[in-house]
C-alpha atoms as a PDB file:
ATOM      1  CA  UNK A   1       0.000   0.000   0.000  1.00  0.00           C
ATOM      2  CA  UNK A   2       1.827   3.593  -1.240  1.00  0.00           C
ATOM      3  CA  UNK A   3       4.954   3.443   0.808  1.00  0.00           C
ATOM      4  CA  UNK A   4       4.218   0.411   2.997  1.00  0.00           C
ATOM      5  CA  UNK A   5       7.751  -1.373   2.646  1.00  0.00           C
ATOM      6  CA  UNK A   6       7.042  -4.016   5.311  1.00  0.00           C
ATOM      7  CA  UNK A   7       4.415  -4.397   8.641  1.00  0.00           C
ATOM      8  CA  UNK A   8       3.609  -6.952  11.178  1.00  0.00           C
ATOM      9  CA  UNK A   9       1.499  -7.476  13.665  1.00  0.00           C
ATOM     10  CA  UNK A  10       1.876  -8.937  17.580  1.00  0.00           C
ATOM     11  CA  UNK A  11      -1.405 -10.115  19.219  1.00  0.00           C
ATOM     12  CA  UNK A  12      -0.961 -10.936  23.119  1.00  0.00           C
ATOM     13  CA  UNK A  13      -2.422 -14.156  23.123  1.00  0.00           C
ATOM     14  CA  UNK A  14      -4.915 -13.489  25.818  1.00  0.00           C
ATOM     15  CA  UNK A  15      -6.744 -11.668  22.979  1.00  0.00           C
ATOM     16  CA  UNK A  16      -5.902 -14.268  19.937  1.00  0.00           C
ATOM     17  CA  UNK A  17      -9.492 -14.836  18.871  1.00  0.00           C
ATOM     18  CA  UNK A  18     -12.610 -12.618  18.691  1.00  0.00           C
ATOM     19  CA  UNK A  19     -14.061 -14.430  21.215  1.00  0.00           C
ATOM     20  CA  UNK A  20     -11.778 -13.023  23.669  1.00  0.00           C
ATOM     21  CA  UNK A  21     -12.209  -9.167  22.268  1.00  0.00           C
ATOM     22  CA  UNK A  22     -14.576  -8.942  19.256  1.00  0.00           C
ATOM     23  CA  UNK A  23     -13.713  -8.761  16.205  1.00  0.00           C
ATOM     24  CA  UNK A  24     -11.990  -5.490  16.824  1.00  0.00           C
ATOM     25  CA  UNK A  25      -8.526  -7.330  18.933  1.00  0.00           C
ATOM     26  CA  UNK A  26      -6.505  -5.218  20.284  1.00  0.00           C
ATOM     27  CA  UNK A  27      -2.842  -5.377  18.722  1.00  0.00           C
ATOM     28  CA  UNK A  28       1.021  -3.821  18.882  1.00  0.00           C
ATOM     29  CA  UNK A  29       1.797  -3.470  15.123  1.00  0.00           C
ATOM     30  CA  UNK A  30       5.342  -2.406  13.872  1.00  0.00           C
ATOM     31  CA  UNK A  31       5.280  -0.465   9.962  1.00  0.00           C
ATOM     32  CA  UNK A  32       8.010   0.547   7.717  1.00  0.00           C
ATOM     33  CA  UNK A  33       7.579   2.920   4.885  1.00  0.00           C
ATOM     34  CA  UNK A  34       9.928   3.727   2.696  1.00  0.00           C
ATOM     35  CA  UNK A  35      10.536   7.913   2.108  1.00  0.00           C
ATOM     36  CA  UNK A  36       9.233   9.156  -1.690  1.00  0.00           C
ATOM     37  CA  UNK A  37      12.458  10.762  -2.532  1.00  0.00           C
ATOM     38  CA  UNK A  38      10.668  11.251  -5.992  1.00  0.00           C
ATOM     39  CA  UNK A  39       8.281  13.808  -4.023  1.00  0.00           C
ATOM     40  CA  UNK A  40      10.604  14.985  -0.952  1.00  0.00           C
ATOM     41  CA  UNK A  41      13.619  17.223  -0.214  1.00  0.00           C
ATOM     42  CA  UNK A  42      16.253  15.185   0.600  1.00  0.00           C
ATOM     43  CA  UNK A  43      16.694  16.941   4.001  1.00  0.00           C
ATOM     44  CA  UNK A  44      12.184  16.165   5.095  1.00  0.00           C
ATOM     45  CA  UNK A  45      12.475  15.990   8.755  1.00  0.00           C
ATOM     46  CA  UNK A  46      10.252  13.155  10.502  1.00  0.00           C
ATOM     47  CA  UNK A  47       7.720  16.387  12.039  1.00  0.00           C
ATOM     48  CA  UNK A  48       6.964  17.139   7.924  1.00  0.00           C
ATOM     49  CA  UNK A  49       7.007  13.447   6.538  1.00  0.00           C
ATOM     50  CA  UNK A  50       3.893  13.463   9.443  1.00  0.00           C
ATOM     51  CA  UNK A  51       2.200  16.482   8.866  1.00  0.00           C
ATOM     52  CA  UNK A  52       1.497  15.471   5.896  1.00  0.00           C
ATOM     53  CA  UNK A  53      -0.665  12.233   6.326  1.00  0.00           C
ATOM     54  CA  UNK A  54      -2.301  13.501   9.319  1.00  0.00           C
ATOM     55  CA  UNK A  55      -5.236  15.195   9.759  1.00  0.00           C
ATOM     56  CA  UNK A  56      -7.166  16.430  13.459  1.00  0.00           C
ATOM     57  CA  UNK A  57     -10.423  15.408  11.346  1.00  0.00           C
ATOM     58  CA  UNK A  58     -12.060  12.233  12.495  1.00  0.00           C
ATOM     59  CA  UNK A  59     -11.659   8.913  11.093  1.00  0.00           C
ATOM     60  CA  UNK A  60     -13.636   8.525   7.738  1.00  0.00           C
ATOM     61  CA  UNK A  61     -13.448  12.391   6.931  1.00  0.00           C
ATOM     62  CA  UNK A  62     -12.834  13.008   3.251  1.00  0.00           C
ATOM     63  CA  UNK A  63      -9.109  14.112   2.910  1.00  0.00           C
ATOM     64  CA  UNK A  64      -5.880  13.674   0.771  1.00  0.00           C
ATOM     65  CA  UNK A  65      -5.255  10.016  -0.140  1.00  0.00           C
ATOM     66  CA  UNK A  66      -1.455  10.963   2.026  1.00  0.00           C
ATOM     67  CA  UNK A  67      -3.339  11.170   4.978  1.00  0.00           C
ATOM     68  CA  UNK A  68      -2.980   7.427   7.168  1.00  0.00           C
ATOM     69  CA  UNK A  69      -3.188   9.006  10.546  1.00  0.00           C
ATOM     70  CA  UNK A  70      -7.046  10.302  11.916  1.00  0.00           C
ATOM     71  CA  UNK A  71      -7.558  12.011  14.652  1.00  0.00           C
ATOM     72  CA  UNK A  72      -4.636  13.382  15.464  1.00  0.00           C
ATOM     73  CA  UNK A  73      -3.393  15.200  18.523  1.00  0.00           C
ATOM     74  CA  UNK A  74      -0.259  17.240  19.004  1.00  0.00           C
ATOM     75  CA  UNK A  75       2.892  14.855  18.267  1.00  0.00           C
ATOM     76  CA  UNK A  76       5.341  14.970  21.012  1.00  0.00           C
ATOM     77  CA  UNK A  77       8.919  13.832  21.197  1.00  0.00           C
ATOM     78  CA  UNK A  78       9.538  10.417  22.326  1.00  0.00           C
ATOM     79  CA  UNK A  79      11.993   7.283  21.176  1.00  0.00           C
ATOM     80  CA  UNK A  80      11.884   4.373  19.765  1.00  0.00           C
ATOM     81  CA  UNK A  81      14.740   2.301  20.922  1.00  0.00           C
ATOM     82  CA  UNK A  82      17.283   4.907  21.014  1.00  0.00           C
ATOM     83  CA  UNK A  83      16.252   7.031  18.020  1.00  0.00           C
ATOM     84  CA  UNK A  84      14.631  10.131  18.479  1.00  0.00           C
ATOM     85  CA  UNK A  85      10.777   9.934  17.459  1.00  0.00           C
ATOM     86  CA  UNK A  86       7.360  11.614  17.721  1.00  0.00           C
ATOM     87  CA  UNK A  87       4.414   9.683  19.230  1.00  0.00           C
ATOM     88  CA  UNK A  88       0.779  11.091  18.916  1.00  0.00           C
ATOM     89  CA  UNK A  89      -2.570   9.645  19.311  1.00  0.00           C
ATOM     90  CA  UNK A  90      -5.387   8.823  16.976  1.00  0.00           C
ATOM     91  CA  UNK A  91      -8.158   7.320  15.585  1.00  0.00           C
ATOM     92  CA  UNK A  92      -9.564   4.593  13.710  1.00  0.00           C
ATOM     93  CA  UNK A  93     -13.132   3.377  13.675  1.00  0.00           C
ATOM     94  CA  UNK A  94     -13.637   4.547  17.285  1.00  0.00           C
ATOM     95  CA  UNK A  95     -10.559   3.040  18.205  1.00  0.00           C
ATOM     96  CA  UNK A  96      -7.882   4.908  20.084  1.00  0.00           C
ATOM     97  CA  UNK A  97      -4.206   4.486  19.189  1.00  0.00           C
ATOM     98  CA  UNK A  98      -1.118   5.511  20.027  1.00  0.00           C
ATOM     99  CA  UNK A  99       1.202   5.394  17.095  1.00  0.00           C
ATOM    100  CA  UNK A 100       5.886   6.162  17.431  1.00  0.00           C
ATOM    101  CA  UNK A 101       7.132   7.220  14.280  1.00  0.00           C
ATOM    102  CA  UNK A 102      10.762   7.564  13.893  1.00  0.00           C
ATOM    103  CA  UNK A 103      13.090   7.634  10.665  1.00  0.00           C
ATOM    104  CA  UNK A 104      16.287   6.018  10.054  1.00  0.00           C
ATOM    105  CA  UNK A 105      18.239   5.903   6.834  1.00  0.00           C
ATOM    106  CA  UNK A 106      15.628   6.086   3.823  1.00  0.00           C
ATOM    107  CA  UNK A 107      12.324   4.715   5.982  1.00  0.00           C
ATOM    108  CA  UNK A 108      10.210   5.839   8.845  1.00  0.00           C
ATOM    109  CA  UNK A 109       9.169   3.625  11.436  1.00  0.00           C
ATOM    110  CA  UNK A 110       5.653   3.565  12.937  1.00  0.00           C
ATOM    111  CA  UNK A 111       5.034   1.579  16.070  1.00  0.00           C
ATOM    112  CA  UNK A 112       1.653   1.294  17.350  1.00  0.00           C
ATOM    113  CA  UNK A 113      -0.990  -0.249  19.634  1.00  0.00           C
ATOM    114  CA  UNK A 114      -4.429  -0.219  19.883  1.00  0.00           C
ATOM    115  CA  UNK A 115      -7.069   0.383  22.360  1.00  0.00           C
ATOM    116  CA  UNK A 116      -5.631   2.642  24.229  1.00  0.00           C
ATOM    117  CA  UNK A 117      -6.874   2.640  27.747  1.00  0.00           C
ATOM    118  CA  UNK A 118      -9.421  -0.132  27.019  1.00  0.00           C
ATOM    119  CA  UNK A 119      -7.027  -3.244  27.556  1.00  0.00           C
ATOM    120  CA  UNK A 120      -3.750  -3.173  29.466  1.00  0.00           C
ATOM    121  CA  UNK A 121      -1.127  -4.297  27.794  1.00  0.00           C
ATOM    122  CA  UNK A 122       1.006  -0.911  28.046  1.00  0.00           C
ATOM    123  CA  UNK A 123       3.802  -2.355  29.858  1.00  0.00           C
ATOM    124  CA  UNK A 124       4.149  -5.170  26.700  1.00  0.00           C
ATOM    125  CA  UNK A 125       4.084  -2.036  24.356  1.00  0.00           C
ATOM    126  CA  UNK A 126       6.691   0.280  26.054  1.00  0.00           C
ATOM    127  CA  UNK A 127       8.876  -2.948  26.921  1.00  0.00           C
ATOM    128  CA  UNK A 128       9.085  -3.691  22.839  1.00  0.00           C
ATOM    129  CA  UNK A 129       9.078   0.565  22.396  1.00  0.00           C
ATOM    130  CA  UNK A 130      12.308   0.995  24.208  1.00  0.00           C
ATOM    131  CA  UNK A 131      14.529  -1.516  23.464  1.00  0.00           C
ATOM    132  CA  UNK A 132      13.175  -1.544  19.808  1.00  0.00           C
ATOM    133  CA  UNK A 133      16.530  -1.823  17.679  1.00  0.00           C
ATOM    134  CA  UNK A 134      16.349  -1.509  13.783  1.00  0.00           C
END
């Protein structure tokens, strides 16, 4: 999908069918995309390669086909493993996630999990967050 290089998915396995959660599971999901150098300046920070598929609008609103990211609230600086990132929450069919983007070489990074505040597996999420190497 567009820049989607590679993704995967971790499900903790108390919530490994939908008759644990729904059909709606929460999950810690790990993205790389590659950069368009064909349509960026070779010196895009990580702050504009986000502002540009984000939007504050809710999920489902009618926006650029860039936009991935619904929902959005201020981005704030964070890490993932050791490189410097920006985390920010949003939204996708009613679900709350929290989403760590960081960019390394010629990709960006986006590490998220679902269902924020409605199941707690935090602790799993910053445990894989900060020692995250790549």
């Amino acid at each position: 999908m567009r820049e989607r290089l590679y993704s995967i998915t971790f499900q903790p396995p108390f919530w490994d069918s939908p008759e644990a959660c729904g059909y709606q599971c929460p999950v810690i999901s790990a993205v790389v995309y590659g950069l368009e150098t064909h349509n960026a300046s070779t010196d895009e920070t990580l702050r504009d390669w986000l502002v540009r598929r984000t939007t504050p609008e809710p999920f489902g609103t009618d926006v650029d086909e860039a936009v991935m990211y619904f929902g959005v609230t201020a981005p704030t600086e964070t890490t993932l493993g050791v490189q410097p990132a920006l985390g920010f929450y949003h939204e996708a069919m009613g679900i709350r996630i929290y989403t760590v983007v960081a960019a390394r070489g010629d990709v960006v990074i986006a590490f998220s999990k679902t269902h924020v505040d409605q199941f707690e597996f935090e602790p799993i999420y910053e445990l894989m967050r900060t020692h995250a190497r790549f």
